[in-house]
C-alpha atoms as a PDB file:
ATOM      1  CA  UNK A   1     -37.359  87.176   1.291  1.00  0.00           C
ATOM      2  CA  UNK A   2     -33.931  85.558   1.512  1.00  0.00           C
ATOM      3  CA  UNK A   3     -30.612  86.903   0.400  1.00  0.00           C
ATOM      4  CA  UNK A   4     -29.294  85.116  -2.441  1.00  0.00           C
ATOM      5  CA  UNK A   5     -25.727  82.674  -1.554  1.00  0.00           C
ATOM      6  CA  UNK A   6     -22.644  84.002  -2.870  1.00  0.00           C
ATOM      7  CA  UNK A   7     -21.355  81.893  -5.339  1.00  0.00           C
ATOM      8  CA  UNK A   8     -17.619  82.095  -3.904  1.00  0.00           C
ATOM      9  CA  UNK A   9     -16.722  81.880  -0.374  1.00  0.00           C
ATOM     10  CA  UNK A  10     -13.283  83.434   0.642  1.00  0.00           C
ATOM     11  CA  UNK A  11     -10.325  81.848   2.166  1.00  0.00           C
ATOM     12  CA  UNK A  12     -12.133  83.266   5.557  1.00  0.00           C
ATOM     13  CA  UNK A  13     -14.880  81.108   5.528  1.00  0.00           C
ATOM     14  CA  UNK A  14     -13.788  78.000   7.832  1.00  0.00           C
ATOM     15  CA  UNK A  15     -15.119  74.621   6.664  1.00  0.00           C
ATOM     16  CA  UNK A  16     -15.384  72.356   9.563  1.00  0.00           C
ATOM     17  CA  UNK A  17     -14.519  69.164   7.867  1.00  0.00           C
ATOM     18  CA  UNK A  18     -16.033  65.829   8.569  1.00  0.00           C
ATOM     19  CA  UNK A  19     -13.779  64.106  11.879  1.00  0.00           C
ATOM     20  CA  UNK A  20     -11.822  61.358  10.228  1.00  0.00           C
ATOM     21  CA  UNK A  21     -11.182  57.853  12.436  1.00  0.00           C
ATOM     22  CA  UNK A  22      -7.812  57.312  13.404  1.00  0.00           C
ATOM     23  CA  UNK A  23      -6.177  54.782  11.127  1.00  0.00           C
ATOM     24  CA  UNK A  24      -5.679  51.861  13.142  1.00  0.00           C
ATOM     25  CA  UNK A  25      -1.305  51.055  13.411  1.00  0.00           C
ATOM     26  CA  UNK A  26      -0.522  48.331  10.989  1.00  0.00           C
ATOM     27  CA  UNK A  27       0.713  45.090  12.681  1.00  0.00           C
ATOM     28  CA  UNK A  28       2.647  43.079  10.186  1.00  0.00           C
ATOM     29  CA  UNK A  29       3.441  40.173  12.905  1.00  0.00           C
ATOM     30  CA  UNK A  30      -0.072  38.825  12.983  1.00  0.00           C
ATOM     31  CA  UNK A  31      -0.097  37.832   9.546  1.00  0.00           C
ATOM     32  CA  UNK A  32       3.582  36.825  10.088  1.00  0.00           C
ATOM     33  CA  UNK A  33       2.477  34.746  12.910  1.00  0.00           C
ATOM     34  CA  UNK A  34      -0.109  33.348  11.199  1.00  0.00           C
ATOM     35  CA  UNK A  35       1.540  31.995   8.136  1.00  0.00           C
ATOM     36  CA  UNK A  36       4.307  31.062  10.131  1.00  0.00           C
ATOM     37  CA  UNK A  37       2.775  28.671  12.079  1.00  0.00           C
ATOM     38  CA  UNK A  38       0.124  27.361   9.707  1.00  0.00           C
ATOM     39  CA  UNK A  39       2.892  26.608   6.971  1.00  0.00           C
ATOM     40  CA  UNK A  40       4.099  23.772   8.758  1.00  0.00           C
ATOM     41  CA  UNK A  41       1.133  21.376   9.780  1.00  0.00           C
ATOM     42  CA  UNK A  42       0.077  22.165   6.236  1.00  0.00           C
ATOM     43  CA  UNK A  43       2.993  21.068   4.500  1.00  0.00           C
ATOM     44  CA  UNK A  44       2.969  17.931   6.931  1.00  0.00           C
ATOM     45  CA  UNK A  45      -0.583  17.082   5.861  1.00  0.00           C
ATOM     46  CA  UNK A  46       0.018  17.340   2.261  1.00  0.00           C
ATOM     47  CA  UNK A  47       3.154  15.071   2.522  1.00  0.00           C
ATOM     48  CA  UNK A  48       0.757  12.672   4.764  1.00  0.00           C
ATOM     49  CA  UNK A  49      -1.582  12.863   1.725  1.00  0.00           C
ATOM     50  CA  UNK A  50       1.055  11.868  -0.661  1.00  0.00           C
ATOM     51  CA  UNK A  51       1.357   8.298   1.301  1.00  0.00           C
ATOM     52  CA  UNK A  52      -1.946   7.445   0.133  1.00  0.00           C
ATOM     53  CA  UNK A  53      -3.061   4.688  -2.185  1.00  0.00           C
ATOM     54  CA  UNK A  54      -5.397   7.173  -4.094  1.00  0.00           C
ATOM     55  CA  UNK A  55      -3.989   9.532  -6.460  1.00  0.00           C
ATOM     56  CA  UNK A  56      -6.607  11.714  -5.990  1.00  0.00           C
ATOM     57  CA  UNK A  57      -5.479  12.264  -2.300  1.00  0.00           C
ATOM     58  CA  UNK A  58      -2.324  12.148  -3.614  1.00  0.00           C
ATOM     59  CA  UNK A  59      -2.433  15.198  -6.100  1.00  0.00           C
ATOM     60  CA  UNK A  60      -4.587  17.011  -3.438  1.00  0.00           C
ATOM     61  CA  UNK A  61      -1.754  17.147  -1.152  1.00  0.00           C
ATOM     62  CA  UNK A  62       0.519  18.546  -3.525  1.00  0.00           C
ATOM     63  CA  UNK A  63      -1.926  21.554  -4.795  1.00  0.00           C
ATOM     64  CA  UNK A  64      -2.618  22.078  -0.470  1.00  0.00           C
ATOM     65  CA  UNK A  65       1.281  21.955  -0.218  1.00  0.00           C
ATOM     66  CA  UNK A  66       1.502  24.524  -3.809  1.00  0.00           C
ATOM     67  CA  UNK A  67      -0.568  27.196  -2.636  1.00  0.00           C
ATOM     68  CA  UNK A  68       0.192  27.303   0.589  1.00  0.00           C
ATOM     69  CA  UNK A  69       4.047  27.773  -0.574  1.00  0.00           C
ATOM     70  CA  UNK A  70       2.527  30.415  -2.859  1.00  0.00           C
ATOM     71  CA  UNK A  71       0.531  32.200  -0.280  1.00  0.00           C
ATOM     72  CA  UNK A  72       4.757  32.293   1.894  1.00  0.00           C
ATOM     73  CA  UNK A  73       6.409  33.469  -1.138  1.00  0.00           C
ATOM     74  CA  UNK A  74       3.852  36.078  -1.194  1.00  0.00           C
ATOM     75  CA  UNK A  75       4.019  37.166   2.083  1.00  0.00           C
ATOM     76  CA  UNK A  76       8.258  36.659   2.093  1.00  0.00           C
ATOM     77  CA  UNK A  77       9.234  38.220  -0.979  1.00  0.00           C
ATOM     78  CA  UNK A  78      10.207  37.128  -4.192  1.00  0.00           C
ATOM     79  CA  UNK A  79      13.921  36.370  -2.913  1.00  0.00           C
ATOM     80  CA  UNK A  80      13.399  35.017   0.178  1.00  0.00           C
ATOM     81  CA  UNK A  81      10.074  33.586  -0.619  1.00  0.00           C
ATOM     82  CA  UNK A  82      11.799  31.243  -3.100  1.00  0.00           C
ATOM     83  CA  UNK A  83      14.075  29.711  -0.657  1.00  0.00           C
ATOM     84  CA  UNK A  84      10.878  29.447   1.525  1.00  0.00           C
ATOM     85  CA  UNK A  85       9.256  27.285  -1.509  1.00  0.00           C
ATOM     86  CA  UNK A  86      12.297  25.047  -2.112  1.00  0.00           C
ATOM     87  CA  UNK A  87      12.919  24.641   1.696  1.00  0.00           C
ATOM     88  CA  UNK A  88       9.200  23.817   1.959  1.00  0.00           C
ATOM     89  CA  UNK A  89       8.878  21.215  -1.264  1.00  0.00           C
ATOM     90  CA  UNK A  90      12.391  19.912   0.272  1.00  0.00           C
ATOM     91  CA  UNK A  91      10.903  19.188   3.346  1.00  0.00           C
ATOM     92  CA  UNK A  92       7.479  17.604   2.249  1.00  0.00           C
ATOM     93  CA  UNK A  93       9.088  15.401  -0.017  1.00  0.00           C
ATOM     94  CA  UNK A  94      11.296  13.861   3.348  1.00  0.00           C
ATOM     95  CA  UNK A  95       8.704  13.773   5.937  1.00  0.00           C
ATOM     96  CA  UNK A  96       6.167  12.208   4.146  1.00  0.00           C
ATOM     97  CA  UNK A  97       8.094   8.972   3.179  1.00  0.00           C
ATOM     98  CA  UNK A  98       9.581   9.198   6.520  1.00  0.00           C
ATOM     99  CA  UNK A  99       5.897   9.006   8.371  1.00  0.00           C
ATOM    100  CA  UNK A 100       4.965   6.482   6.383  1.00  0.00           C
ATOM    101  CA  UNK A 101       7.569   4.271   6.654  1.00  0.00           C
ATOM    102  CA  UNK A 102       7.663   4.862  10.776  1.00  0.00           C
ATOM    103  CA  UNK A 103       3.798   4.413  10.989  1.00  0.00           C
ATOM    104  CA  UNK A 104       3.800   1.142   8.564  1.00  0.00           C
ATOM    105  CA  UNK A 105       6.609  -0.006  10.864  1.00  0.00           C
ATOM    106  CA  UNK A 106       4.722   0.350  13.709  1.00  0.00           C
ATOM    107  CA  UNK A 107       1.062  -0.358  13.349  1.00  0.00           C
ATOM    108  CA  UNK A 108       1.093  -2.394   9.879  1.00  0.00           C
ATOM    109  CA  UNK A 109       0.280  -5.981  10.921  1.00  0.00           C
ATOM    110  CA  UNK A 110       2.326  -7.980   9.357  1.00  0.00           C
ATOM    111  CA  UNK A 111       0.495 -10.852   7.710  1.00  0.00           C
ATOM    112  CA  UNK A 112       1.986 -14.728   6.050  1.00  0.00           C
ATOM    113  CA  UNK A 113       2.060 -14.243   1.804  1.00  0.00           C
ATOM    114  CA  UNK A 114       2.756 -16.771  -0.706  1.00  0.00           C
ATOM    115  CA  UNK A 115       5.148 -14.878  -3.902  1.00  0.00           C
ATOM    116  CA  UNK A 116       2.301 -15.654  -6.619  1.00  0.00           C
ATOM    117  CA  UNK A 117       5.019 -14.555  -9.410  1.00  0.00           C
ATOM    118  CA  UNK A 118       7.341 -11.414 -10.778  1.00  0.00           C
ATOM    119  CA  UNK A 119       6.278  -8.456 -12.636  1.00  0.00           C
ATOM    120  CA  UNK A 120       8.632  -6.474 -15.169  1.00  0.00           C
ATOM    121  CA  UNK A 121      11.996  -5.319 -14.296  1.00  0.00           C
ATOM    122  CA  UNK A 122      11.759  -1.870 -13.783  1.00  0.00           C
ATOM    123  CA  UNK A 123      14.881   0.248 -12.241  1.00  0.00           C
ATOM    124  CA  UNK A 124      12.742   2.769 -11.311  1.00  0.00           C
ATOM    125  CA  UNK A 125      12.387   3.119  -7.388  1.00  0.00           C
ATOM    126  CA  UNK A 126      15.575   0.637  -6.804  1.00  0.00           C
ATOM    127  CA  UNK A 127      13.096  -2.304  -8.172  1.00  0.00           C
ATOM    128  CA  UNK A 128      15.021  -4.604  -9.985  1.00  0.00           C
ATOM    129  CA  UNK A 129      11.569  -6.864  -9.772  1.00  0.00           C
ATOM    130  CA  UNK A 130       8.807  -6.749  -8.071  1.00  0.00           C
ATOM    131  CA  UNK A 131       6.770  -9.714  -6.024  1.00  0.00           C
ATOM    132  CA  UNK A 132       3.149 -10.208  -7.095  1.00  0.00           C
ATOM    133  CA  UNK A 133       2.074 -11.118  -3.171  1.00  0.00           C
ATOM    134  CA  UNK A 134      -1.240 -13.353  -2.316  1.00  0.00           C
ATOM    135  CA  UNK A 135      -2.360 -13.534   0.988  1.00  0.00           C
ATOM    136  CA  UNK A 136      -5.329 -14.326   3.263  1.00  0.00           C
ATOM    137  CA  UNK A 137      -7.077 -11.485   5.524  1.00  0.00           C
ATOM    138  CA  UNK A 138      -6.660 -12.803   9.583  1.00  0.00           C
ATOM    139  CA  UNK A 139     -10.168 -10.907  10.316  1.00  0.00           C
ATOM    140  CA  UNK A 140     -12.545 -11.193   7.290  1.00  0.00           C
ATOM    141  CA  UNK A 141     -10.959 -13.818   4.963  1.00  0.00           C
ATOM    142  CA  UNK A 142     -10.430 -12.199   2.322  1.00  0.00           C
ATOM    143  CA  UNK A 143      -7.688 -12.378  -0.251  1.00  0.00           C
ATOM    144  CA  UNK A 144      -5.246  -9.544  -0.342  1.00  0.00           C
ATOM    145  CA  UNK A 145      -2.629  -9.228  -3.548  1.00  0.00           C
ATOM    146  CA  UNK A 146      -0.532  -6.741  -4.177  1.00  0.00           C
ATOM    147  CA  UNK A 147       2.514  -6.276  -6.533  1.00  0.00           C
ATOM    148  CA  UNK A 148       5.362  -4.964  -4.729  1.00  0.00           C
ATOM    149  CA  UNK A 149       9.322  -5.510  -3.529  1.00  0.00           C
ATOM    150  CA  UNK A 150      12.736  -4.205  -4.406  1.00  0.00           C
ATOM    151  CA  UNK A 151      16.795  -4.802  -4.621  1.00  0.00           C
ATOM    152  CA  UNK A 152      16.181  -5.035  -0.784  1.00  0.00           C
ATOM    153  CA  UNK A 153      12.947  -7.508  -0.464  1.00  0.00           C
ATOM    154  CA  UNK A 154      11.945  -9.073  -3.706  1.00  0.00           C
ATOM    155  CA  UNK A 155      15.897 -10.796  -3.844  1.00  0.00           C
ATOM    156  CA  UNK A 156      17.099 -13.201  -7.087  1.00  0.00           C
ATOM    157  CA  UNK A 157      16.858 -16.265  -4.792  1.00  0.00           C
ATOM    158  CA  UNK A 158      13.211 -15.648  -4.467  1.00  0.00           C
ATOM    159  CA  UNK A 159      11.175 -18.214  -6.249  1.00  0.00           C
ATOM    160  CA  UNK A 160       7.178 -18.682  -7.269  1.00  0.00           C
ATOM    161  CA  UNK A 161       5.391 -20.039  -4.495  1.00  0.00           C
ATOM    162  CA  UNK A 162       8.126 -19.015  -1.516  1.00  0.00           C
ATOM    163  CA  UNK A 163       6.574 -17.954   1.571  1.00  0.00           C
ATOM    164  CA  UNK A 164       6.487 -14.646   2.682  1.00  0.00           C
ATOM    165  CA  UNK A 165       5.770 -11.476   4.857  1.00  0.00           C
ATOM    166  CA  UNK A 166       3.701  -8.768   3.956  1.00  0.00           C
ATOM    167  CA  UNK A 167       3.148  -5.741   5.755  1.00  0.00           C
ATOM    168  CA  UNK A 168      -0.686  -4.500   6.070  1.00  0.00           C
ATOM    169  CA  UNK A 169      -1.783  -0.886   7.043  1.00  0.00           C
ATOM    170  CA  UNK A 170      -5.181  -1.757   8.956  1.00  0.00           C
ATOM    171  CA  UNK A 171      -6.575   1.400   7.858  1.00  0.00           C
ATOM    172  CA  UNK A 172      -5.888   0.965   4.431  1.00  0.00           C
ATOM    173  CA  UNK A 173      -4.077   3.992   4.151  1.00  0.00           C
ATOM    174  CA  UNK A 174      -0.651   2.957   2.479  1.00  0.00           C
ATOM    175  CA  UNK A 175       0.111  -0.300   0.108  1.00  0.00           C
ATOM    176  CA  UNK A 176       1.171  -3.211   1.427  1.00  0.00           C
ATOM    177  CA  UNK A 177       4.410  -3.955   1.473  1.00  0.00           C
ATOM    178  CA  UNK A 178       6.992  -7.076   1.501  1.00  0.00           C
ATOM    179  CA  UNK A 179       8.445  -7.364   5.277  1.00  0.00           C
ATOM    180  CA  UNK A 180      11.725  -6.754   4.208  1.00  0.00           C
ATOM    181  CA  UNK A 181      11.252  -3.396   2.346  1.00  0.00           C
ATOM    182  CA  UNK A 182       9.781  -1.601   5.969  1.00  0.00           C
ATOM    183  CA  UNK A 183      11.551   0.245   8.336  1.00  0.00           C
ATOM    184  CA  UNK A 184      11.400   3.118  10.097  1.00  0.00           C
ATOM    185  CA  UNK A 185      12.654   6.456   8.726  1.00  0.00           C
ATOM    186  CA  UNK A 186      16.298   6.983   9.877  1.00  0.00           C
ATOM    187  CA  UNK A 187      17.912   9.559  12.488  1.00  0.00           C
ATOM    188  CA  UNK A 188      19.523  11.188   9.424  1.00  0.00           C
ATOM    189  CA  UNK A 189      15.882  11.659   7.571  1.00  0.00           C
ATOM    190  CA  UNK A 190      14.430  12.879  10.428  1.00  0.00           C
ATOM    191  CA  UNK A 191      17.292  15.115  10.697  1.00  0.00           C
ATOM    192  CA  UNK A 192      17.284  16.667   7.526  1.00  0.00           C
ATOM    193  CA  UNK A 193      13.795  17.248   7.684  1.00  0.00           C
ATOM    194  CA  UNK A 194      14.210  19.328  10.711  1.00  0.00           C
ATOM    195  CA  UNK A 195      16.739  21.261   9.440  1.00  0.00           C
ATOM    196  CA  UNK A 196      14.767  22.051   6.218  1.00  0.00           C
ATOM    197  CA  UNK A 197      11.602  22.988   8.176  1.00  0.00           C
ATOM    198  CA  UNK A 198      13.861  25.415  10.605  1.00  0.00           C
ATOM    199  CA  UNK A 199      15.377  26.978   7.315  1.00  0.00           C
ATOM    200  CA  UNK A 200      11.865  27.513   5.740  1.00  0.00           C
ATOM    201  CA  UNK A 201      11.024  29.117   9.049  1.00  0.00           C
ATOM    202  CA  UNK A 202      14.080  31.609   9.248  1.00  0.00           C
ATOM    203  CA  UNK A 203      13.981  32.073   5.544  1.00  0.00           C
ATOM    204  CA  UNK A 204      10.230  33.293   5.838  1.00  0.00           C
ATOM    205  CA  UNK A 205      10.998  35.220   9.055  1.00  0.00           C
ATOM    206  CA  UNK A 206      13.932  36.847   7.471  1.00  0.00           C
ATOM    207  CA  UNK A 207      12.053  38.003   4.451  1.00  0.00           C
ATOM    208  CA  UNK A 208       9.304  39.228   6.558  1.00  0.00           C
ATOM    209  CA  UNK A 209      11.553  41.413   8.561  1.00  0.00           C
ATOM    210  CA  UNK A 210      13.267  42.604   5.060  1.00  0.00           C
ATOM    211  CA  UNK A 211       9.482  43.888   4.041  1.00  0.00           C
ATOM    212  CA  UNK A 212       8.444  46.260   7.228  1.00  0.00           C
ATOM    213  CA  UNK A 213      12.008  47.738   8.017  1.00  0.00           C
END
């Protein structure tokens, strides 16, 4: 027959508790690292996005470009991680014009329009008018139109039926636009988007370091 337990054991009786794992160190940098050098491809896609002719692409680049600005000011801080958003928006909304204007430039084929006739005078966008453009495709034959121009392409002394340039992107990927209105992004653009893209980067870095003092 077996002794009965006591109901208390005394502060003699050693418990050998269960071995716990060591907790593993915490390493901040990787997801520093991460988001880091993630942020800026993504914002660079979404701005690409924004070139295109269909606003659905076009709105999907900006939520891509929102989150992933959320996901920094997350990780940054609420004061730093704002800068990091402005910085970022600042930047997107420079580099994508500026790729699509230095990509147009230099791979849009550049194709003989007739000016078909005017829309409305609009000042938004420095258009004053806009050309409504008719043209024939050089590889399938098809006709191409487009309503487009500005103070810089589609001038006063333009008149119905005037020949003129338009500027294709083969892929199909931006608008067409009148000869006159492309050119490649300038030094200064290209500029100022590197300087906003190196202050997202320090600003993110800087809140980072702020967090895990």
């Amino acid at each position: 027959m077996t002794s009965p337990q006591p109901d208390f054991l005394g502060p003699d009786v050693a418990y050998e508790a269960t071995p716990r794992k060591p907790e593993q160190p915490r390493r901040p940098w990787r997801a520093t690292l991460v988001v880091a050098l993630l942020l800026p491809p993504v914002l660079l896609g979404s701005g690409w996005l924004a070139q295109s002719e269909s606003t659905l692409l076009l709105l999907l680049g900006v939520i891509v470009a929102l989150v992933a600005l959320l996901v920094a000011w997350a990780y940054a801080g609420a004061g730093p991680g704002t800068f990091v958003a402005l910085f970022g928006l600042a930047f997107m909304i420079f580099v994508g014009p500026a790729m699509g204007e230095t990509v147009l430039d230099r791979h849009g084929v550049r194709t003989p329009a007739v000016v078909a006739g005017f829309g409305e005078m609009s000042a938004r966008h420095d258009r004053a008018r806009t050309c409504k453009l008719v043209w024939e495709d050089r590889d399938t034959g098809e006709i191409g139109r487009v309503e487009t121009g500005g103070l810089s392409a589609c001038t006063d002394d333009i008149k119905a039926g005037d020949p003129a340039v338009v500027v294709v992107d083969p892929t199909g990927w931006q608008f067409p636009r009148m000869a006159a209105d492309v050119k490649p992004a300038s030094t200064t653009t290209w500029a100022i988007s590197g300087g906003l893209l190196v202050a997202m980067e320090l600003m993110f870095l800087w809140g980072r370091g702020r967090k895990f003092d």
